[in-house]
N, C-alpha and C. Protein backbone atom coordinates (compact mmCIF):
# COMPACT_ATOMS: atom_id res chain seq x y z
N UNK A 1 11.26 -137.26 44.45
CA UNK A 1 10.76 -136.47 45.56
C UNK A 1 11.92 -135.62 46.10
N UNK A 2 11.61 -134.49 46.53
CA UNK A 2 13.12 -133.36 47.29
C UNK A 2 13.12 -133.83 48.01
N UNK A 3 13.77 -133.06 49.11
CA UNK A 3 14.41 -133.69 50.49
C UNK A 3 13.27 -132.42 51.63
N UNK A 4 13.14 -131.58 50.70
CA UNK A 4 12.09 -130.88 51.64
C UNK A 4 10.70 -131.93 51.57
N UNK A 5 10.12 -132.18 50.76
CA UNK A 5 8.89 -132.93 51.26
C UNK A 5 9.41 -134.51 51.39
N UNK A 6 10.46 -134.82 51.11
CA UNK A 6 11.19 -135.85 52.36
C UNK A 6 11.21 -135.78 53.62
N UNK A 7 11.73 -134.97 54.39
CA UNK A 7 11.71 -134.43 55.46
C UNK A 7 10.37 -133.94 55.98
N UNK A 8 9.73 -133.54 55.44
CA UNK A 8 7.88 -132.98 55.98
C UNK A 8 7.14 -133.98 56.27
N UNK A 9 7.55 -135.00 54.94
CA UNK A 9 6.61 -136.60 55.39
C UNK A 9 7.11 -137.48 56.80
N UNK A 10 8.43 -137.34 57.11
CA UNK A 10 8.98 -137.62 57.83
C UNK A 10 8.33 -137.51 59.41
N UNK A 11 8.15 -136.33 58.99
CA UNK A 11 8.10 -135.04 60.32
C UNK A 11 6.39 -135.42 60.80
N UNK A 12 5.54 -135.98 60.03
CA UNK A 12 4.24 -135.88 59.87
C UNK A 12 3.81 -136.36 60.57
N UNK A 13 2.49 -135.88 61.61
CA UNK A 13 2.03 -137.16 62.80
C UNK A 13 1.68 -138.21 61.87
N UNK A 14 1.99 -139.36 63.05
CA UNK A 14 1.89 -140.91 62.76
C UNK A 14 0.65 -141.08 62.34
N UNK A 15 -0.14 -142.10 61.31
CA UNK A 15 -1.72 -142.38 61.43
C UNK A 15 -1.83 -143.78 61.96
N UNK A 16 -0.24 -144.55 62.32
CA UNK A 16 -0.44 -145.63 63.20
C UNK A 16 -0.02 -145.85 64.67
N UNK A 17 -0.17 -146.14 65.54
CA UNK A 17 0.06 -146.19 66.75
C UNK A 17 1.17 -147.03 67.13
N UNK A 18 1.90 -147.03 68.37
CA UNK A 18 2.54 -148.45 68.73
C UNK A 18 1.66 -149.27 69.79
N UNK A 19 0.71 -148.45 70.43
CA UNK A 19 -0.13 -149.47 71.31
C UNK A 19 -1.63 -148.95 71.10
N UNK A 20 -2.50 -149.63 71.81
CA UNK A 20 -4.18 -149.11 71.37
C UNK A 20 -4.74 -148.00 71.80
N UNK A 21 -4.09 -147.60 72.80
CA UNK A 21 -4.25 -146.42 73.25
C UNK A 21 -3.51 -145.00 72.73
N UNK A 22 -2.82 -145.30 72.14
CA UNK A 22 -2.05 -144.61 71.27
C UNK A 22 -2.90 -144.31 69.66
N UNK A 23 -3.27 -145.20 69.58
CA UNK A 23 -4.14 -145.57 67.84
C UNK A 23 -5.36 -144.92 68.29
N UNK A 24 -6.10 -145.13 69.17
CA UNK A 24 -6.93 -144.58 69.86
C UNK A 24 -6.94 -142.72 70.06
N UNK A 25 -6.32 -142.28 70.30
CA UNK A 25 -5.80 -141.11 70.61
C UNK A 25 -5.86 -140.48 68.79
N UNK A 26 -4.52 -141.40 67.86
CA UNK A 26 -4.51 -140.88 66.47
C UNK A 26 -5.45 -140.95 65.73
N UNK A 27 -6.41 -142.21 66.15
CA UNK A 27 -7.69 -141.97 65.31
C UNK A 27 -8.68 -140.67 65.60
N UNK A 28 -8.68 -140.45 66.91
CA UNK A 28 -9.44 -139.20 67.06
C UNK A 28 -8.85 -137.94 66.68
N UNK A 29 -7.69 -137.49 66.56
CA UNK A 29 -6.83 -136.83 66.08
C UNK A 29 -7.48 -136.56 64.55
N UNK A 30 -6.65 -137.53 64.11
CA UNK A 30 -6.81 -137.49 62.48
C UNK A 30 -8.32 -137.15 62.06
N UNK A 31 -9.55 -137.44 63.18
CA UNK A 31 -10.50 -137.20 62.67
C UNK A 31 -11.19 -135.23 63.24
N UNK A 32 -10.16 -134.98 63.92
CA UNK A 32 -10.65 -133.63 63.74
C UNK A 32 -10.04 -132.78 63.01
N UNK A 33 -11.37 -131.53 62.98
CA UNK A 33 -10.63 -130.16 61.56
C UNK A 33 -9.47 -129.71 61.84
N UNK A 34 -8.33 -129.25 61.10
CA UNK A 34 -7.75 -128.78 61.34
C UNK A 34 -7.66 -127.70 62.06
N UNK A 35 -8.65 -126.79 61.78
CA UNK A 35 -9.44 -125.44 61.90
C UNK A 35 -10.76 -125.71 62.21
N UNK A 36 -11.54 -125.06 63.35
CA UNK A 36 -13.20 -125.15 63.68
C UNK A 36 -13.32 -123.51 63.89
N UNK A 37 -13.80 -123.14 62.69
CA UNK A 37 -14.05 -121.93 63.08
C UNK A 37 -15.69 -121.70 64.20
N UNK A 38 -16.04 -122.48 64.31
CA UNK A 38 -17.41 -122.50 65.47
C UNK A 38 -16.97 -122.64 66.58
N UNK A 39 -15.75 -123.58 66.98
CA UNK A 39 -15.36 -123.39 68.13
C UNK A 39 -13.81 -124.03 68.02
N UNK A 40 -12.77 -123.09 67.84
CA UNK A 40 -11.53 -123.35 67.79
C UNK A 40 -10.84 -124.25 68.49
N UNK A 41 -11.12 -124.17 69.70
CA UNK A 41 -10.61 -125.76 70.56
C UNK A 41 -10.68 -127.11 70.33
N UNK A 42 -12.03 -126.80 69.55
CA UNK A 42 -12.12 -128.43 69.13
C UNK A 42 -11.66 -128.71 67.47
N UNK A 43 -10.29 -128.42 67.79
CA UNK A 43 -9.58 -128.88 66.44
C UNK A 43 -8.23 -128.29 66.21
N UNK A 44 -7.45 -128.90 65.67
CA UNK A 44 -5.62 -129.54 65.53
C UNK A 44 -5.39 -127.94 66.51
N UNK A 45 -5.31 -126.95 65.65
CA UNK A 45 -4.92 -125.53 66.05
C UNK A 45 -5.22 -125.27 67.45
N UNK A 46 -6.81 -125.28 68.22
CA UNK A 46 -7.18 -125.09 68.92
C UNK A 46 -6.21 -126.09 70.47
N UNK A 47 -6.04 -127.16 69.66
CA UNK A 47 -5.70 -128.20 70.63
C UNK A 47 -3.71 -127.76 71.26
N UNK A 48 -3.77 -127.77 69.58
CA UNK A 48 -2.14 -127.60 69.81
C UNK A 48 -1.36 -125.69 70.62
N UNK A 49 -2.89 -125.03 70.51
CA UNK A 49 -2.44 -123.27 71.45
C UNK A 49 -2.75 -123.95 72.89
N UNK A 50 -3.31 -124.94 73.10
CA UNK A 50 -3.33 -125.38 74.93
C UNK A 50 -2.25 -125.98 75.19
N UNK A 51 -2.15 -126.89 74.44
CA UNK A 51 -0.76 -127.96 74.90
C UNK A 51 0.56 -127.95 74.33
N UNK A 52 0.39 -127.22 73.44
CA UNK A 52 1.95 -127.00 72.70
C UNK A 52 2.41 -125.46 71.95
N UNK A 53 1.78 -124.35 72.93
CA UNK A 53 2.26 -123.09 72.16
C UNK A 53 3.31 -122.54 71.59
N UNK A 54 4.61 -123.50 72.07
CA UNK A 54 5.64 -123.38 71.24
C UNK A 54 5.49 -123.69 69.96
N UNK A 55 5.05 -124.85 69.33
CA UNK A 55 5.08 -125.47 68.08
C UNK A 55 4.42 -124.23 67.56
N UNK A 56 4.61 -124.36 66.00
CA UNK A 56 4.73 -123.20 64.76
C UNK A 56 3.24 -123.88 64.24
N UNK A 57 2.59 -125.18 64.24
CA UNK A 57 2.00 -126.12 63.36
C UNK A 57 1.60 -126.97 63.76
N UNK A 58 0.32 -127.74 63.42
CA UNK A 58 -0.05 -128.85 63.88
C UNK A 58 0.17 -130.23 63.54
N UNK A 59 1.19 -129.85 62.37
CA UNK A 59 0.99 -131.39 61.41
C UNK A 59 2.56 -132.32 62.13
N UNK A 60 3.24 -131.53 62.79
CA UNK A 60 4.49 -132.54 63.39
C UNK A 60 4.58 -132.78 64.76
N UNK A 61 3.16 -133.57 64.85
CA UNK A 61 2.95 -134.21 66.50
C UNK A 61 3.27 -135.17 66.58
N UNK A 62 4.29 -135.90 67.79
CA UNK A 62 4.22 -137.24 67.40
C UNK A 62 3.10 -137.73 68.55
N UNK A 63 3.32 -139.43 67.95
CA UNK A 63 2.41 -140.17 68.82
C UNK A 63 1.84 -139.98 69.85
N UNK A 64 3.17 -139.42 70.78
CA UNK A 64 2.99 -139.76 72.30
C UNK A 64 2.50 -138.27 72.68
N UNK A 65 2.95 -137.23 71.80
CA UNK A 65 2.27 -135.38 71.57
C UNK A 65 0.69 -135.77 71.59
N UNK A 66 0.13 -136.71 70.86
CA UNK A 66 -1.13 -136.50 70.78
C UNK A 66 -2.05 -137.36 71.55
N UNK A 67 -1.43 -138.37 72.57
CA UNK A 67 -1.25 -139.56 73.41
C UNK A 67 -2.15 -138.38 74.15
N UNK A 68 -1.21 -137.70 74.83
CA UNK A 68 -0.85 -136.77 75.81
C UNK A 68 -2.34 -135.82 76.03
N UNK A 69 -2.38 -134.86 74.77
CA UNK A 69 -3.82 -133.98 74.16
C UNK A 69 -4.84 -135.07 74.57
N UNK A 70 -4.94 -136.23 74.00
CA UNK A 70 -6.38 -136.68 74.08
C UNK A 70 -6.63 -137.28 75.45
N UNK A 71 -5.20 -137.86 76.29
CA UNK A 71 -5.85 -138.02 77.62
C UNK A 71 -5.93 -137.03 78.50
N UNK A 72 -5.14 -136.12 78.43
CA UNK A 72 -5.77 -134.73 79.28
C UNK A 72 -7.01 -134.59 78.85
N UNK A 73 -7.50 -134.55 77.85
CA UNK A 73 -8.82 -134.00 77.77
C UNK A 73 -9.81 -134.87 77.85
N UNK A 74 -9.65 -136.71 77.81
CA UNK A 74 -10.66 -137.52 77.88
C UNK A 74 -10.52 -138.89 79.03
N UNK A 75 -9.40 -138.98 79.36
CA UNK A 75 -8.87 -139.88 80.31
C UNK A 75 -8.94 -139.37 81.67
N UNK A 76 -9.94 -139.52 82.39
CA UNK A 76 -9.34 -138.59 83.74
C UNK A 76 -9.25 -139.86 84.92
C-alpha cells in the first residue's frame, strides 16, 4: 500500500464510535448519500457546506465533527 492511501485511510471518518452517542451519530452518518441531488442538505456535502465550509471534503470527519452535525440537527 503507498503512503498516500496510507494516509487517506488514516484520515477517514471513524465507522466506530468511542461512546453510544457517538456510534449513534456515525451510524447515521455512514448511512447517508454522499450527494442528494433531491435535496442537498440531506447528505455528507450538504451537511458538511453548514457546519464545516472550510473543509475541501466530506470523507475526513472525525467522530466528534460528526457528534456535533447530528446533534445540532437532532438533539435539541
Amino acid at each position: 500500500m503507498n503512503k498516500e492511501k496510507q494516509w487517506w485511510d488514516k484520515q477517514t471518518t471513524p465507522k466506530l464510535g468511542i461512546s453510544d452517542p457517538m456510534q449513534r451519530a456515525l451510524d447515521w452518518w455512514h448511512e447517508l448519500p454522499i450527494q442528494n441531488l433531491q435535496d442537498m442538505n440531506d447528505s455528507w456535502v450538504g451537511y458538511l457546506w453548514k457546519y464545516y465550509p472550510d473543509k475541501s471534503h466530506p470523507y475526513h470527519l472525525t467522530g466528534e465533527e460528526v457528534q456535533h452535525i447530528y446533534e445540532s440537527e437532532y438533539v435539541a
